[in-house]
PDB file of N, CA and C in Angstrom:
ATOM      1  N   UNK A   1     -36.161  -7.768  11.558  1.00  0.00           N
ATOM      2  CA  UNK A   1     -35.243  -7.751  10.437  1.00  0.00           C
ATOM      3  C   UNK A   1     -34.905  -6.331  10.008  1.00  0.00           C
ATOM      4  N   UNK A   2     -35.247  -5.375  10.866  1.00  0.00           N
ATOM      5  CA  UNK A   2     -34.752  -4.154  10.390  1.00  0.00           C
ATOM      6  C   UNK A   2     -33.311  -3.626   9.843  1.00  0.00           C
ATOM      7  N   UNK A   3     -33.304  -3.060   9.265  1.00  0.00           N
ATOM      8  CA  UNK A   3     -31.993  -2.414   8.645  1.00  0.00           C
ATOM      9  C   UNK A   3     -30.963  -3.326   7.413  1.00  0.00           C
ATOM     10  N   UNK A   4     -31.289  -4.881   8.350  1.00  0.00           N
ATOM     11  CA  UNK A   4     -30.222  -5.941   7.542  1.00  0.00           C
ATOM     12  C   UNK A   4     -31.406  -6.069   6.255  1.00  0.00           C
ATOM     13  N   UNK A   5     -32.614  -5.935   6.123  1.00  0.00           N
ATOM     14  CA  UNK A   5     -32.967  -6.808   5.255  1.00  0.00           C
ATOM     15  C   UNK A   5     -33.466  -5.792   3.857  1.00  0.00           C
ATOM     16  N   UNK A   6     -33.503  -6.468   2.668  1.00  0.00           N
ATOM     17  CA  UNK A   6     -33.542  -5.718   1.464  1.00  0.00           C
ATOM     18  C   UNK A   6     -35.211  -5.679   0.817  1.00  0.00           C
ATOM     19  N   UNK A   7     -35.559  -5.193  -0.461  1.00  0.00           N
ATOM     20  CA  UNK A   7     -36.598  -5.727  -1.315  1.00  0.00           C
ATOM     21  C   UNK A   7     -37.124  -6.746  -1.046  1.00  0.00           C
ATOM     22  N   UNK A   8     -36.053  -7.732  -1.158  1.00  0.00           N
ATOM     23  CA  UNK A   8     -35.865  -9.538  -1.363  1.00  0.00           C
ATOM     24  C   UNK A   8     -36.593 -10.049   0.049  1.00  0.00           C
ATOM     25  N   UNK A   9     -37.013  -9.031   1.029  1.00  0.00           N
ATOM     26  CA  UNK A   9     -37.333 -10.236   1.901  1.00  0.00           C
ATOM     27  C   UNK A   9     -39.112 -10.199   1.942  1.00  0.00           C
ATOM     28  N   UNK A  10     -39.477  -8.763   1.535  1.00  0.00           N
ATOM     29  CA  UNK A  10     -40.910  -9.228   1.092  1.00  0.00           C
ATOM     30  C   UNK A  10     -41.425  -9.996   0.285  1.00  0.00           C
ATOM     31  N   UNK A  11     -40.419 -10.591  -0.912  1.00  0.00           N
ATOM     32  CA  UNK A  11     -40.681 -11.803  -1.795  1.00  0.00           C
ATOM     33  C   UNK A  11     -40.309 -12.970  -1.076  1.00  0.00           C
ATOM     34  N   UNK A  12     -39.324 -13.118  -0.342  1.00  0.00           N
ATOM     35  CA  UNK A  12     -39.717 -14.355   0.597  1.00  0.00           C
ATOM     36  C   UNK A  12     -38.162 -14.690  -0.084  1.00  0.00           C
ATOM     37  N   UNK A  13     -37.217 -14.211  -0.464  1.00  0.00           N
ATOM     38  CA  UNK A  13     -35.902 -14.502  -1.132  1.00  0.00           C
ATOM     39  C   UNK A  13     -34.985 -13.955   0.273  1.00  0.00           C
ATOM     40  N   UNK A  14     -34.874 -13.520   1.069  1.00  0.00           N
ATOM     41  CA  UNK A  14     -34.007 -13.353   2.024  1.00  0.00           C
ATOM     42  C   UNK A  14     -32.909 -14.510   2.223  1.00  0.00           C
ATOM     43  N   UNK A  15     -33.334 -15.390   2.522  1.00  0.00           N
ATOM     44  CA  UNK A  15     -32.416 -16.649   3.002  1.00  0.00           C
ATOM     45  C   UNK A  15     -31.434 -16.962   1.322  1.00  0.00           C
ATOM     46  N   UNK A  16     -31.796 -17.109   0.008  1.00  0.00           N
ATOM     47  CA  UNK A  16     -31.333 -16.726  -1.118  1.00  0.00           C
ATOM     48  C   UNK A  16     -30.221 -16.134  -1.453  1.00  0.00           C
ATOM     49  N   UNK A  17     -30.828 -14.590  -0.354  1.00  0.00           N
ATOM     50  CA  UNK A  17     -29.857 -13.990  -0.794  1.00  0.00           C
ATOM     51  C   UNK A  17     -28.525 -13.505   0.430  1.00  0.00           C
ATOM     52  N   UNK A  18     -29.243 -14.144   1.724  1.00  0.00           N
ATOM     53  CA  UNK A  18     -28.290 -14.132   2.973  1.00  0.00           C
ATOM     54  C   UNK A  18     -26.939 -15.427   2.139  1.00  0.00           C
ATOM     55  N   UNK A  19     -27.648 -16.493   1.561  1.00  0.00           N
ATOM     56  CA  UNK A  19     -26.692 -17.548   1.006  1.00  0.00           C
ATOM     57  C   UNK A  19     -25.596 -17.390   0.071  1.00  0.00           C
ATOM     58  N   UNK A  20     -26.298 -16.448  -0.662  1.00  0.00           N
ATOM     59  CA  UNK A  20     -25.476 -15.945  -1.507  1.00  0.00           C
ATOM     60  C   UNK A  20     -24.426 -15.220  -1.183  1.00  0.00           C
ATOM     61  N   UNK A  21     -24.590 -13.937  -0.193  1.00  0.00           N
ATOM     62  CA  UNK A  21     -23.731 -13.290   0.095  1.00  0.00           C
ATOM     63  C   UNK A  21     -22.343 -14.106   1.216  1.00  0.00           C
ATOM     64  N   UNK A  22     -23.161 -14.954   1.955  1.00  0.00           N
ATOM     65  CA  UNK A  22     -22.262 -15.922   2.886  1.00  0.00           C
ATOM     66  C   UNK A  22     -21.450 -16.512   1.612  1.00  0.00           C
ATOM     67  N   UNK A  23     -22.098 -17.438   0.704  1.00  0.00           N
ATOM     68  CA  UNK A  23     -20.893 -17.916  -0.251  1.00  0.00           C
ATOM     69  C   UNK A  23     -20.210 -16.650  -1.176  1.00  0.00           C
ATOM     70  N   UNK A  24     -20.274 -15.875  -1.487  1.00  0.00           N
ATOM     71  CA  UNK A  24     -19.568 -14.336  -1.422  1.00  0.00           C
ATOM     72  C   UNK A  24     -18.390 -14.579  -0.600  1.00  0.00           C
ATOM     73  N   UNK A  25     -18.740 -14.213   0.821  1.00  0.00           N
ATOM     74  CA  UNK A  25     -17.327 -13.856   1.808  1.00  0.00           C
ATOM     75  C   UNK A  25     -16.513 -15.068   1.427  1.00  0.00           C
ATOM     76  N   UNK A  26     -16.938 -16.422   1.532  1.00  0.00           N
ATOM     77  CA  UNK A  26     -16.204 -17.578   1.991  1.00  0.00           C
ATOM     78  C   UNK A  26     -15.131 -17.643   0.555  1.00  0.00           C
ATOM     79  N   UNK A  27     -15.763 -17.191  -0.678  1.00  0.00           N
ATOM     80  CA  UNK A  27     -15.003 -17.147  -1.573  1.00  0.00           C
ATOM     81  C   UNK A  27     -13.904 -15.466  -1.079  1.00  0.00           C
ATOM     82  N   UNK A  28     -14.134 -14.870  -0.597  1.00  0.00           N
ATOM     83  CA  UNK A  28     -13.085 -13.623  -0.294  1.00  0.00           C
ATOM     84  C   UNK A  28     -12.004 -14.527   0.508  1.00  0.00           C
ATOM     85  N   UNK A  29     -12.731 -15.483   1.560  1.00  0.00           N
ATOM     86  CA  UNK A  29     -11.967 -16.004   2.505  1.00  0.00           C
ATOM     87  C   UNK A  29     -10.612 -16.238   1.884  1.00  0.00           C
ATOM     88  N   UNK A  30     -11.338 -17.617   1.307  1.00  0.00           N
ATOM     89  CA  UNK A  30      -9.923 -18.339   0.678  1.00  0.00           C
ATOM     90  C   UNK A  30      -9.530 -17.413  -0.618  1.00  0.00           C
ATOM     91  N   UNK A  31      -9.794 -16.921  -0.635  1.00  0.00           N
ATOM     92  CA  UNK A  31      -8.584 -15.732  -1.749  1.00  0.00           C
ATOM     93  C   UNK A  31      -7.708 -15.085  -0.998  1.00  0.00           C
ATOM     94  N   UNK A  32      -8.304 -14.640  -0.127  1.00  0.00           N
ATOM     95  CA  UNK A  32      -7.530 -14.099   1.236  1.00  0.00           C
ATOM     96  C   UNK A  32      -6.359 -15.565   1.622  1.00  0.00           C
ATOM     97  N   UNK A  33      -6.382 -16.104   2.373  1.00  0.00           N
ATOM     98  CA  UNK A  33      -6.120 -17.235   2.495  1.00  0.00           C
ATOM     99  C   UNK A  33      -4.982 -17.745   1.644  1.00  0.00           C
ATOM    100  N   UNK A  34      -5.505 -18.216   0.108  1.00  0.00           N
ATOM    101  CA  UNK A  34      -4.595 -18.163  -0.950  1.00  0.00           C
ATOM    102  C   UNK A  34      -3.512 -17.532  -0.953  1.00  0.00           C
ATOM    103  N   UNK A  35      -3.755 -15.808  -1.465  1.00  0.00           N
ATOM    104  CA  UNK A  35      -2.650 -14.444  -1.165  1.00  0.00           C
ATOM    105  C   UNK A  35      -1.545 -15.209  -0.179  1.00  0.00           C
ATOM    106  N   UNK A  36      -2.134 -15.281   1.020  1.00  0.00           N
ATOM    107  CA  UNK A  36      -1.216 -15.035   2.027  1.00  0.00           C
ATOM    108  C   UNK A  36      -0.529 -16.516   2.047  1.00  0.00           C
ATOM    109  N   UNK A  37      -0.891 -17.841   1.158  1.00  0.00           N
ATOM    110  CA  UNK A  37      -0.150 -18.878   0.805  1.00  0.00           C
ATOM    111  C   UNK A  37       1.235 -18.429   0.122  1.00  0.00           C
ATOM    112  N   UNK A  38       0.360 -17.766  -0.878  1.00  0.00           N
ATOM    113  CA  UNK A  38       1.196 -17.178  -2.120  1.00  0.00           C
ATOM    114  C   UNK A  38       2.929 -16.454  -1.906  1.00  0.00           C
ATOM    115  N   UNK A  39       2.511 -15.231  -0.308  1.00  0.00           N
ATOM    116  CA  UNK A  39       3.024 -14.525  -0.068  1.00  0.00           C
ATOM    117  C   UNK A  39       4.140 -15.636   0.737  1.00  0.00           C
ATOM    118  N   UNK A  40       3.335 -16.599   1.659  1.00  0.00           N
ATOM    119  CA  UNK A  40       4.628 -17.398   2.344  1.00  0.00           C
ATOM    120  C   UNK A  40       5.716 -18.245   1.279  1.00  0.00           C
ATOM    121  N   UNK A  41       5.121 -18.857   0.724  1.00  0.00           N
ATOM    122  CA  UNK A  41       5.772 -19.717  -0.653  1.00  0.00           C
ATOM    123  C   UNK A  41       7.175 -18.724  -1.327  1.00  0.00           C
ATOM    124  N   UNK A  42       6.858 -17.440  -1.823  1.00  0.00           N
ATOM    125  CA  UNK A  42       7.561 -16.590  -2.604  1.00  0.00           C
ATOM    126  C   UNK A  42       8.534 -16.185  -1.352  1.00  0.00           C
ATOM    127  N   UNK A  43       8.320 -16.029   0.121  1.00  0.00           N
ATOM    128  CA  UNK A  43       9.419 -15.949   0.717  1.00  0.00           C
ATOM    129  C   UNK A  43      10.103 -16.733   1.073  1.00  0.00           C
ATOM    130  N   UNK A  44       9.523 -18.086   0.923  1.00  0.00           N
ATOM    131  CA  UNK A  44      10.495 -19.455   1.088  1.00  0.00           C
ATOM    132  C   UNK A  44      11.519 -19.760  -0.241  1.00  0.00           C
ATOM    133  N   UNK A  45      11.092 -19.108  -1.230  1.00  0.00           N
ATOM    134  CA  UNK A  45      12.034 -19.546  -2.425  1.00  0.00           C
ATOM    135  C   UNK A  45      12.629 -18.522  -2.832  1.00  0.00           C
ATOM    136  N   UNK A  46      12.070 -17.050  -2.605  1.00  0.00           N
ATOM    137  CA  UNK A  46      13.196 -15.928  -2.890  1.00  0.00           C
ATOM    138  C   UNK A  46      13.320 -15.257  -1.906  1.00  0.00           C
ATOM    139  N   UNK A  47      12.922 -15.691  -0.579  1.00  0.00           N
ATOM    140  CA  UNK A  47      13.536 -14.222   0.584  1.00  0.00           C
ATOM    141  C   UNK A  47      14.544 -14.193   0.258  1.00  0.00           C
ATOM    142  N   UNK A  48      15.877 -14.692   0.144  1.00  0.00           N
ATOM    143  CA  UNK A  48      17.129 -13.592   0.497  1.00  0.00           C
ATOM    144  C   UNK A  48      17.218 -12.555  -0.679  1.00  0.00           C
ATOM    145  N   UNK A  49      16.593 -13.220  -1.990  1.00  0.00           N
ATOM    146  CA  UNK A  49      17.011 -12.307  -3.274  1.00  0.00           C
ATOM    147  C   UNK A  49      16.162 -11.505  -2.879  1.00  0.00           C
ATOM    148  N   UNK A  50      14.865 -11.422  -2.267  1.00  0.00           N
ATOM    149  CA  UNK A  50      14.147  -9.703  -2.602  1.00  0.00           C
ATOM    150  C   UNK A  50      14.475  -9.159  -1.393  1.00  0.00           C
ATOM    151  N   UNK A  51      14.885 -10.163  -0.150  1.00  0.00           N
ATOM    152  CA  UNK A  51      15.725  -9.148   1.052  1.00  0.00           C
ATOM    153  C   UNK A  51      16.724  -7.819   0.076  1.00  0.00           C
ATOM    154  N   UNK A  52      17.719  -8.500  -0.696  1.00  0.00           N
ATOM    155  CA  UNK A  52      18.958  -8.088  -1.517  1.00  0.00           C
ATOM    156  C   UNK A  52      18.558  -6.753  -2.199  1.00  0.00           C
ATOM    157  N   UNK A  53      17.067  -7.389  -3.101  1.00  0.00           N
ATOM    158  CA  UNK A  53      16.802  -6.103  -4.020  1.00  0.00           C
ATOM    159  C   UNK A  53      15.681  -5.117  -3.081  1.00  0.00           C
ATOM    160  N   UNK A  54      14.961  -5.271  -1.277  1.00  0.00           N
ATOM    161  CA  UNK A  54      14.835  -4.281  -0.837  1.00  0.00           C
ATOM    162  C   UNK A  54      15.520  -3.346  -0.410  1.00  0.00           C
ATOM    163  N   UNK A  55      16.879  -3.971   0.298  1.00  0.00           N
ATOM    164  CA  UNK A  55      17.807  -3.118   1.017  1.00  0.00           C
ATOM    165  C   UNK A  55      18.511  -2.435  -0.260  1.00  0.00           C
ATOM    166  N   UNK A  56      18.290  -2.837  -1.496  1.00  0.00           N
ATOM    167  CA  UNK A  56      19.315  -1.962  -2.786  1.00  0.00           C
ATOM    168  C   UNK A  56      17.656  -0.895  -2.996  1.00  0.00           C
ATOM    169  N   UNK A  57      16.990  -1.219  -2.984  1.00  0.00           N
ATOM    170  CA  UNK A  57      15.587   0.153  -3.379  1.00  0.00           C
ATOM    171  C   UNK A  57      15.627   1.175  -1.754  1.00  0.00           C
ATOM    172  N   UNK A  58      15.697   0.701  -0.736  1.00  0.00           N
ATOM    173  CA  UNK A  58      15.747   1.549   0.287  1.00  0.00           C
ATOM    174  C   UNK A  58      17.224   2.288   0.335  1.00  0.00           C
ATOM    175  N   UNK A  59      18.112   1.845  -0.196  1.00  0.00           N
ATOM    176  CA  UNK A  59      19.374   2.555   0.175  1.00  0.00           C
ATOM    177  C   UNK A  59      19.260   3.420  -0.963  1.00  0.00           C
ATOM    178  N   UNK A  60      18.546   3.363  -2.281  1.00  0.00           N
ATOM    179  CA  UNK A  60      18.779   4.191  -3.534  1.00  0.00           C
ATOM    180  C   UNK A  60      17.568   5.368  -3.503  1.00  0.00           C
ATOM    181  N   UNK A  61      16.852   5.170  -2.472  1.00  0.00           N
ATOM    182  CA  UNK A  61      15.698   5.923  -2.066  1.00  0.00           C
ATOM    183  C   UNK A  61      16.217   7.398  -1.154  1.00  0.00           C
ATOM    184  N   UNK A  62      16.884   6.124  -0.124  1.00  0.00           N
ATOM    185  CA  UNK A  62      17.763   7.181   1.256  1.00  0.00           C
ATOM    186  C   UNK A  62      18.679   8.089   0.535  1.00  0.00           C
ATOM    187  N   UNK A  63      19.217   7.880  -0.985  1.00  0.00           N
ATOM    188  CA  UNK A  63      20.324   8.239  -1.320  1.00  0.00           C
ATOM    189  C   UNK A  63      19.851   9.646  -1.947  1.00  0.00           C
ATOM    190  N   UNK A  64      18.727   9.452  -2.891  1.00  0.00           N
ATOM    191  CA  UNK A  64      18.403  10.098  -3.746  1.00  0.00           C
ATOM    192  C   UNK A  64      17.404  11.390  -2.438  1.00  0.00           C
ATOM    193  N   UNK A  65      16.880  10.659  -1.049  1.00  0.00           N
ATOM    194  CA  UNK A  65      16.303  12.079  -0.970  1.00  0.00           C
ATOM    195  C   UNK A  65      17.405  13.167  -0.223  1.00  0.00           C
ATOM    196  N   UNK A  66      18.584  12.160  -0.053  1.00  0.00           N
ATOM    197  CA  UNK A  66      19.503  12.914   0.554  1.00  0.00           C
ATOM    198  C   UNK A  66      20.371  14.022  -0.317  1.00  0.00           C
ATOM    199  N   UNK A  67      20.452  13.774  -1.012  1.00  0.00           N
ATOM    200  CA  UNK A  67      20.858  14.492  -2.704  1.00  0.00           C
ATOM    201  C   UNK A  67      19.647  15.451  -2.708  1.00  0.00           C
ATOM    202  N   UNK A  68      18.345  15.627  -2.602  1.00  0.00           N
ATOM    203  CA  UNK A  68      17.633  16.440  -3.021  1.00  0.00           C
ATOM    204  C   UNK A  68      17.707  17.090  -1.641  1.00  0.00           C
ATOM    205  N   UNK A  69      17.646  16.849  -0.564  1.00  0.00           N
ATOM    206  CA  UNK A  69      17.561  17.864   1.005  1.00  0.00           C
ATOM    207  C   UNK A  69      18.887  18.759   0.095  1.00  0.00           C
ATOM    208  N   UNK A  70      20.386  18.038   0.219  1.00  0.00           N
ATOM    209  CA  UNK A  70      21.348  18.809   0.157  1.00  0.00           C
ATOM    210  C   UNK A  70      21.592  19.838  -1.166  1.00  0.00           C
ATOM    211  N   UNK A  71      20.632  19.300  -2.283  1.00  0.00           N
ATOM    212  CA  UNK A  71      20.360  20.370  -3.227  1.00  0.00           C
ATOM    213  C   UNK A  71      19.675  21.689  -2.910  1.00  0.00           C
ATOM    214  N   UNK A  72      18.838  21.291  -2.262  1.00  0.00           N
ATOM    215  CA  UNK A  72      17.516  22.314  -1.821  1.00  0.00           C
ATOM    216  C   UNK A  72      18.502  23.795  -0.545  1.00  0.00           C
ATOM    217  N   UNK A  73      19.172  22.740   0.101  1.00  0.00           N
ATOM    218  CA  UNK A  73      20.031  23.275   0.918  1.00  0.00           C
ATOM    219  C   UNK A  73      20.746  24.303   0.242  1.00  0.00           C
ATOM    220  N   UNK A  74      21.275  23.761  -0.923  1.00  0.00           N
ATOM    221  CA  UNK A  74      22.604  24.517  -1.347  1.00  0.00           C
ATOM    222  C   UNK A  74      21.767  25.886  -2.385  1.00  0.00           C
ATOM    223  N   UNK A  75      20.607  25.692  -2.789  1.00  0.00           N
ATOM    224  CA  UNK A  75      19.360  26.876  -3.077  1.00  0.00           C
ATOM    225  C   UNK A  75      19.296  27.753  -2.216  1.00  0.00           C
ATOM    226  N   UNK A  76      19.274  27.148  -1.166  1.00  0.00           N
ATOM    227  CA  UNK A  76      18.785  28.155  -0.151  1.00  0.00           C
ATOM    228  C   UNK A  76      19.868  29.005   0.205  1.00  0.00           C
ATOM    229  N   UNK A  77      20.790  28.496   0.130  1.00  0.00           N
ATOM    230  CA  UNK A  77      22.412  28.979   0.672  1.00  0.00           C
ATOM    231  C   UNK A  77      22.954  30.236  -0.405  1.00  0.00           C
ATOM    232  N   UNK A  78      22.093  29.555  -1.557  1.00  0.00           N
ATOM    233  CA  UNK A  78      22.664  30.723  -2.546  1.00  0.00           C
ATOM    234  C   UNK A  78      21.813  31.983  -2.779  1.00  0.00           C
ATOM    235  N   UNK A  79      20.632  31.378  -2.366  1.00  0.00           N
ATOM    236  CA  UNK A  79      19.483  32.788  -2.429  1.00  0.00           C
ATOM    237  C   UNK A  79      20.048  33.255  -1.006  1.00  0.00           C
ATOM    238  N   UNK A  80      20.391  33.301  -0.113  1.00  0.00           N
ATOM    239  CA  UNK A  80      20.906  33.890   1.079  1.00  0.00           C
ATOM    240  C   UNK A  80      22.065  34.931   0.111  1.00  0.00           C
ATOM    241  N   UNK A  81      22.585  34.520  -0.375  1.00  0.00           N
ATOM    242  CA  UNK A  81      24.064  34.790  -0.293  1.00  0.00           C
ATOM    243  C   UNK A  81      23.718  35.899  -1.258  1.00  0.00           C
ATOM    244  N   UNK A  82      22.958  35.820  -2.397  1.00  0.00           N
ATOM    245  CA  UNK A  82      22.150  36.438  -3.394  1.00  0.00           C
ATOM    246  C   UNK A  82      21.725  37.852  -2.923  1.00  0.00           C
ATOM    247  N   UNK A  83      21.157  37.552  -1.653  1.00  0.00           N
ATOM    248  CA  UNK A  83      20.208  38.506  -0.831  1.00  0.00           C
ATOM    249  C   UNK A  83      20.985  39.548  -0.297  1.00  0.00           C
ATOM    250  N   UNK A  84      22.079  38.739   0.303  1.00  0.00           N
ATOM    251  CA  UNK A  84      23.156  39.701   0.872  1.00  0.00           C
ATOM    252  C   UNK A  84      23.953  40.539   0.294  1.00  0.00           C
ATOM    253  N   UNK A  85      23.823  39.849  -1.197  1.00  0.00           N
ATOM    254  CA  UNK A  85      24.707  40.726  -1.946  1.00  0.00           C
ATOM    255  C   UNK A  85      24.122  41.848  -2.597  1.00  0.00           C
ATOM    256  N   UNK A  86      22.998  41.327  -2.776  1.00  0.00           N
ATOM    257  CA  UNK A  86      21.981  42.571  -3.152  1.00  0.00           C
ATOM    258  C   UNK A  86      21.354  43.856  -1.901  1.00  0.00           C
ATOM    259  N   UNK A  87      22.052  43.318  -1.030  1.00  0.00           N
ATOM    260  CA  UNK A  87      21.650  44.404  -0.333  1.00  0.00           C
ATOM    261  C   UNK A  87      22.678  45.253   0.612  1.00  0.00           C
ATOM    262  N   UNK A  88      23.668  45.130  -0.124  1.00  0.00           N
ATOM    263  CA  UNK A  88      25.091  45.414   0.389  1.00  0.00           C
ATOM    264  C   UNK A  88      24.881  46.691   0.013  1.00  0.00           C
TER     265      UNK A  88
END
């Protein structure tokens, strides 16, 4: 019983507490299990609407980092231009 076993098995509680922890997982199981009920159900009654409102969060995402590249861009363009003029 090396390594797996605790305190509990010199009192003779091992099996106790192997039970316990087995009914532990089995309750993770079906929560697990559940979730992923949960998750099929909500795409049977709203996939197309949260299809609708992902492709509107990914396009307002794409939009906004494209606005910040071409800001950053137009920084850079002006500290260039800045540079040049200062060293004319």
């Amino acid at each position: 019983m090396g390594g797996v076993c605790t305190t509990t098995c010199e009192t003779g509680d091992f099996y106790d507490v192997m039970e316990s922890r087995l009914m532990q997982m089995t309750f993770w199981a079906h929560k697990e299990v559940l979730y992923e009920k949960i998750k099929q159900q909500i795409e049977k009654q709203e996939g197309k609407k949260l299809e609708k409102i992902a492709e509107l969060l990914v396009e307002a995402s794409n939009s906004k980092w494209k606005t910040e590249r071409e800001a950053e861009k137009n920084d850079d363009e002006l500290r260039e231009k800045l540079r040049e003029t200062f060293e004319e």
